[in-house]
Protein backbone atom coordinates (compact mmCIF):
# COMPACT_ATOMS: atom_id res chain seq x y z
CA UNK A 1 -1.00 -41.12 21.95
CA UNK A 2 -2.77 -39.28 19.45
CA UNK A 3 -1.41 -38.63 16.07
CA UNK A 4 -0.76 -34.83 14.89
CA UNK A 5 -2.53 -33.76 12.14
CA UNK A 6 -0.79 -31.71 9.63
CA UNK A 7 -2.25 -28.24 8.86
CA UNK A 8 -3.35 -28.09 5.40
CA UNK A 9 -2.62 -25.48 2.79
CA UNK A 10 -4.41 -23.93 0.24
CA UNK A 11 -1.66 -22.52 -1.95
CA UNK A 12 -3.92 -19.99 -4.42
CA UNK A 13 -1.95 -19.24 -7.33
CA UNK A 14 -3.20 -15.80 -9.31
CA UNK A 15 -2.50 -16.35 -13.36
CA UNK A 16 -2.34 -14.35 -16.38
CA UNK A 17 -0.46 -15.10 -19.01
CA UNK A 18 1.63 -17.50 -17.74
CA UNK A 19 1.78 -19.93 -19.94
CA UNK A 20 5.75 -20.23 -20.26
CA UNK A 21 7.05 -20.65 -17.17
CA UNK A 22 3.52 -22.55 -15.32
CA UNK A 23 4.79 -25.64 -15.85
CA UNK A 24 8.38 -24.96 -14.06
CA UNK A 25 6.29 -23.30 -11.41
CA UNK A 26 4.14 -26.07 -10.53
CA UNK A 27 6.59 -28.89 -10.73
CA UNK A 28 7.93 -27.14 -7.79
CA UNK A 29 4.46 -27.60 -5.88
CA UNK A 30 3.77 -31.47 -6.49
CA UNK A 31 5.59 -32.38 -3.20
CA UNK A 32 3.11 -30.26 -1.27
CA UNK A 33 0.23 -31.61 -3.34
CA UNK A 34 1.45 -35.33 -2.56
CA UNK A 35 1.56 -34.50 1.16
CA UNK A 36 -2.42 -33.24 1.28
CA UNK A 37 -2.07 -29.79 0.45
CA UNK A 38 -4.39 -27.84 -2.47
CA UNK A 39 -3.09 -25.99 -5.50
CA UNK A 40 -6.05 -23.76 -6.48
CA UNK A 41 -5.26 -21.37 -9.93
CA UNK A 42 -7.40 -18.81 -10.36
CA UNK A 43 -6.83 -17.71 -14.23
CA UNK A 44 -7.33 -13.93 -15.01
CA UNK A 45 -8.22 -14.43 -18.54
CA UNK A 46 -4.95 -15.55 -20.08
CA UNK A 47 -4.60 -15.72 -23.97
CA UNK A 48 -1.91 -18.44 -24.14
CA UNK A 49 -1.91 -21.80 -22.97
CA UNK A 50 -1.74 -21.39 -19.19
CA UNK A 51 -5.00 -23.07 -17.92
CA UNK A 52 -4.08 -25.66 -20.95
CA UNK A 53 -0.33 -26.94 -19.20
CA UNK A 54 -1.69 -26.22 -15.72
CA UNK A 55 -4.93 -28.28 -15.22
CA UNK A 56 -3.32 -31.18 -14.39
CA UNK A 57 -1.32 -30.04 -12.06
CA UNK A 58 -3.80 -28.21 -9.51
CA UNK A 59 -6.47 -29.24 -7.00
CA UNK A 60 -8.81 -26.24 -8.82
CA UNK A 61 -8.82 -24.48 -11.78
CA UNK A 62 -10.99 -21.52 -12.32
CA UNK A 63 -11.64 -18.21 -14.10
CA UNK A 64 -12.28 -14.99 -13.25
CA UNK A 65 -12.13 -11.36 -13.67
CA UNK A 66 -8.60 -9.65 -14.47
CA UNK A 67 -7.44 -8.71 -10.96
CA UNK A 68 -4.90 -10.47 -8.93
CA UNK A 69 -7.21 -9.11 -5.73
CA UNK A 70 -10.35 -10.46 -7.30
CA UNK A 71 -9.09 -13.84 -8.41
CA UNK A 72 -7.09 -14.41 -4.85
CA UNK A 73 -10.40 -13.63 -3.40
CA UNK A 74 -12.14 -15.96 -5.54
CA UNK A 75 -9.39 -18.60 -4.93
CA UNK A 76 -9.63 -17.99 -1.01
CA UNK A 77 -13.95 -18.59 -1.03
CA UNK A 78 -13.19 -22.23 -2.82
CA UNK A 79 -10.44 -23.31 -0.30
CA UNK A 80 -10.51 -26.06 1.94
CA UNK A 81 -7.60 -25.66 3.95
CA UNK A 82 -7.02 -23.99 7.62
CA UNK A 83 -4.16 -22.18 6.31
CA UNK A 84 -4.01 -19.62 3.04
CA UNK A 85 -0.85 -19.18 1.34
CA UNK A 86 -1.15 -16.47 -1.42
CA UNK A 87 1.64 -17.12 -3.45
CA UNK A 88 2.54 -15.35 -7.48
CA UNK A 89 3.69 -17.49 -10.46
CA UNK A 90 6.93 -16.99 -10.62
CA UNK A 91 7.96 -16.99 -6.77
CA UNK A 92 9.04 -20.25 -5.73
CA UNK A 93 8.78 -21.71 -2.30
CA UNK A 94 11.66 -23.57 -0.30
CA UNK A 95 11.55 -27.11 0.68
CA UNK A 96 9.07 -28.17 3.28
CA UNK A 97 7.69 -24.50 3.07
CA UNK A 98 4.28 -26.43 4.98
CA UNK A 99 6.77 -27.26 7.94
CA UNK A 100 8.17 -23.81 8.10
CA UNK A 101 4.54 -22.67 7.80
CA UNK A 102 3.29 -24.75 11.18
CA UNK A 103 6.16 -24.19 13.23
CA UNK A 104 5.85 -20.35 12.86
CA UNK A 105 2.15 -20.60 13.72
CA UNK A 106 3.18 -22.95 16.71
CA UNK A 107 4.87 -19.92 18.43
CA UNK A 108 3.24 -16.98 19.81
CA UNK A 109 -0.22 -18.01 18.49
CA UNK A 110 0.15 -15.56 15.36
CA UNK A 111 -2.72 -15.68 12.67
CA UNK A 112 -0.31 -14.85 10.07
CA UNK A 113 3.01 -14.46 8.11
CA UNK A 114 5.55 -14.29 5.32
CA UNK A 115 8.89 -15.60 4.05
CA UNK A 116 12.13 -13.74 3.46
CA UNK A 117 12.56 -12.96 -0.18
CA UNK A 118 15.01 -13.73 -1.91
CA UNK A 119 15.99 -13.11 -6.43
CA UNK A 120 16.64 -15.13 -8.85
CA UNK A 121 19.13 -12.80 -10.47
CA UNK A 122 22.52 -12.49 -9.48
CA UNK A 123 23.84 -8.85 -9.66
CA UNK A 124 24.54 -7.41 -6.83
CA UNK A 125 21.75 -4.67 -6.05
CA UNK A 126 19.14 -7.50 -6.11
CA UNK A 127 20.99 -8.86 -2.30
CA UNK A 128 20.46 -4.96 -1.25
CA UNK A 129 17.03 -4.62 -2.44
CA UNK A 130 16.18 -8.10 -0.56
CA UNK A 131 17.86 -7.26 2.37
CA UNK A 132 15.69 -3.86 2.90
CA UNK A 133 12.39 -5.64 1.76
CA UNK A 134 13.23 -7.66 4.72
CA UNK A 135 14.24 -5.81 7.48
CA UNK A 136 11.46 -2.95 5.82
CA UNK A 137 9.13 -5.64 6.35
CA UNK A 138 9.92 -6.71 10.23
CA UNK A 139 10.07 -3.14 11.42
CA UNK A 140 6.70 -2.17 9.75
CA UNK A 141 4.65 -5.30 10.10
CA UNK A 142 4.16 -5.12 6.12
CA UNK A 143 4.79 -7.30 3.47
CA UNK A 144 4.28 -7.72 -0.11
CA UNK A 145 2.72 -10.49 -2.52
CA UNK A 146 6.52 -11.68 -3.55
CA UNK A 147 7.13 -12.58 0.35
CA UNK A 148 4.42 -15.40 -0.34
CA UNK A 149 1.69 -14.27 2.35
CA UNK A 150 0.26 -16.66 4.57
CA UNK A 151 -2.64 -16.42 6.90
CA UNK A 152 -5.16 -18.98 8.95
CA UNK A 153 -8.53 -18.72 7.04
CA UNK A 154 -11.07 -17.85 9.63
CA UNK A 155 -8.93 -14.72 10.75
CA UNK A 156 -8.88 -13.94 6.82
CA UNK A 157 -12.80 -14.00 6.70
CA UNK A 158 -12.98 -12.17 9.93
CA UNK A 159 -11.25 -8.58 8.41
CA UNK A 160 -13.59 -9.35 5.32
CA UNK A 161 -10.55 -10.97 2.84
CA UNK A 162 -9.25 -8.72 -0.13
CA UNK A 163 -10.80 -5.77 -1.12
CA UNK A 164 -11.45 -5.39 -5.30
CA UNK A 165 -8.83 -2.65 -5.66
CA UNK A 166 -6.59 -3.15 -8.47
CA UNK A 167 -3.11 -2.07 -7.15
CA UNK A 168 -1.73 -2.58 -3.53
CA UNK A 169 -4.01 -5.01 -2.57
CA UNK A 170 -1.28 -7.34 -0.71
CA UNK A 171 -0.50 -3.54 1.90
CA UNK A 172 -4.25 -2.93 2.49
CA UNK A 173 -4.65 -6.64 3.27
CA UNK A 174 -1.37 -6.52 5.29
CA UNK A 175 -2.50 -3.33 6.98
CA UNK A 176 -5.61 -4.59 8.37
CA UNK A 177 -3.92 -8.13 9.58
CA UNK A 178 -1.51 -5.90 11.43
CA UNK A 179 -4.26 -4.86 13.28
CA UNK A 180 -4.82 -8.53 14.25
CA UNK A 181 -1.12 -9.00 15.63
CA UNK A 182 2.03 -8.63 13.84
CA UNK A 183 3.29 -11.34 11.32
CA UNK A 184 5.37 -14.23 11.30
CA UNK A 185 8.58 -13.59 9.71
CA UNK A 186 10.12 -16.91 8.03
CA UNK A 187 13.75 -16.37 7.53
CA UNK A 188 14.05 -19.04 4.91
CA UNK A 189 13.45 -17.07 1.41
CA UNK A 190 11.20 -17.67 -1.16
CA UNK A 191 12.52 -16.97 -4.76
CA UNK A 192 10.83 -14.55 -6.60
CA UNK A 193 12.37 -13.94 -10.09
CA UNK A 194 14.24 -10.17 -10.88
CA UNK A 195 12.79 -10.38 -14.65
CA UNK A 196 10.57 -7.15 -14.32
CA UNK A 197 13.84 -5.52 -12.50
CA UNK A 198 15.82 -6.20 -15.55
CA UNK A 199 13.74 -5.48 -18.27
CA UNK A 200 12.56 -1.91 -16.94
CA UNK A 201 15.60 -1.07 -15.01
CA UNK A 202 16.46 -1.50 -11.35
CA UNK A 203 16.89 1.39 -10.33
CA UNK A 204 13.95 2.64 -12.12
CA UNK A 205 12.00 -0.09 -10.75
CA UNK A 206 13.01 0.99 -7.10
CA UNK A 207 11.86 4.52 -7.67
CA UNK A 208 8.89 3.62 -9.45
CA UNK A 209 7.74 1.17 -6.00
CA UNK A 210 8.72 3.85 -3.70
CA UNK A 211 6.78 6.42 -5.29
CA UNK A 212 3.65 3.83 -5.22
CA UNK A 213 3.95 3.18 -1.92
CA UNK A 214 4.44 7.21 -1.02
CA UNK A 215 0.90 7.77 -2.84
CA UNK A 216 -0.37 4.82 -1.24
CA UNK A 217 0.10 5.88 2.23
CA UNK A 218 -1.09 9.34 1.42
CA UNK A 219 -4.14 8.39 0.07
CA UNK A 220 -4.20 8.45 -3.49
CA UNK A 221 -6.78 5.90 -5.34
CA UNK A 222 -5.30 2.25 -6.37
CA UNK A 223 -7.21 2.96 -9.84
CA UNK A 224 -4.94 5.49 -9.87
CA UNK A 225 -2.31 3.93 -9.13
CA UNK A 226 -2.98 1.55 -11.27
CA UNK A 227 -2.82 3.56 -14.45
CA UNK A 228 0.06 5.07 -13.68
CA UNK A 229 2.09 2.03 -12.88
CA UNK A 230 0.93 0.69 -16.37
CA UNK A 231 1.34 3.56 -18.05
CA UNK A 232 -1.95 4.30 -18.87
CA UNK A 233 -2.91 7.40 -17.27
CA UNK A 234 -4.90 9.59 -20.26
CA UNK A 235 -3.38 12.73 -18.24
């Protein structure tokens, strides 16, 4: 009988700034990288130490224009594996996250997917907010970059990968996969951490994403979007 072989992963890690917590983060991905999987960073330009702590612990390091779109982009064209996982510095994927990944894509034949999301914090809007990113997500076929987005490579390259906006990018990319067939939904959370909640305000923070989204949908530009979110609109 022939022997399965294991899908393989490219796990593309955006990076700016990161230089704190990258170490943490990648610890967490050395199992993965043991089993055959690739760690590619793609480095936005970071002023501290990040590519300095993380080169020895990816597959690929490289450098690129500010713009988590632009540098997953970049980190998709230099991957190797059948399977892109998309997945932010400070979200942290569950044990055997690679099994979860090939038993999803063993049912249905679906070309794509995301985890549950879980936070790292432990007051008690953060289990709300989770559980309506969630179900949001199931009922709308939509997900965003903290769910840890996953999706076979040549179906990627078909709908023509990430487009260089520099807000939203993981909705328009989710919006045109939908068109492909509707994700796989991975009960088993990632972790993504609550710091930006807490330091701006959750409630604020909830607001401030709705009202993103709202635009979004109704066509207002990412750029801006973008300025706005950052507080940087000249207006």
């Amino acid at each position: 009988m022939r022997e399965r072989v294991p899908v393989k992963l490219s796990i593309i890690v955006p990076t700016l700034n990161e230089a704190k917590g990258i170490q943490p983060f990648l610890m967490t991905l050395q199992p993965l990288r043991s089993k055959g999987h690739e760690v590619i960073l793609v480095d936005g330009g970071s002023q501290d130490k990040t590519t300095d702590y993380a080169r020895t612990m990816v597959d690929c390091l490289v450098s690129c224009a500010t713009g988590r779109a632009r540098q997953m982009q970049y980190g998709a064209e230099l991957a190797t594996g059948e399977v892109l996982l998309f997945l932010h510095a400070d979200t942290l994927l569950p044990d055997q996250a690679d099994e979860f990944i090939e038993q999803a894509f063993g049912k249905g034949g679906r070309c794509w997917g995301r985890f549950d999301v879980s936070f790292s914090g432990s007051h008690w809007l953060f289990y709300c907010i989770a559980y309506m990113m969630n179900k949001r997500s199931r009922i709308t076929g939509i997900a965003t970059g903290d769910q840890a987005i996953f999706v076979k490579r040549d179906h990627f390259e078909a709908i023509g990968g990430f487009l260089a906006i520099p807000l939203m990018e993981d909705i328009d990319l989710c919006s045109r996969l939908r068109q492909q067939g509707k994700p796989v939904c991975i009960p088993v959370p990632v972790i993504t951490s609550s710091r930006r909640w807490e330091q701006n305000g959750i409630f604020r923070t909830i607001l401030l994403m709705w009202w993103i989204r709202c635009c979004f949908y109704f066509g207002t530009a990412p750029e801006k979007l973008w300025r706005k979110y950052y507080m940087r609109d000249s207006n």
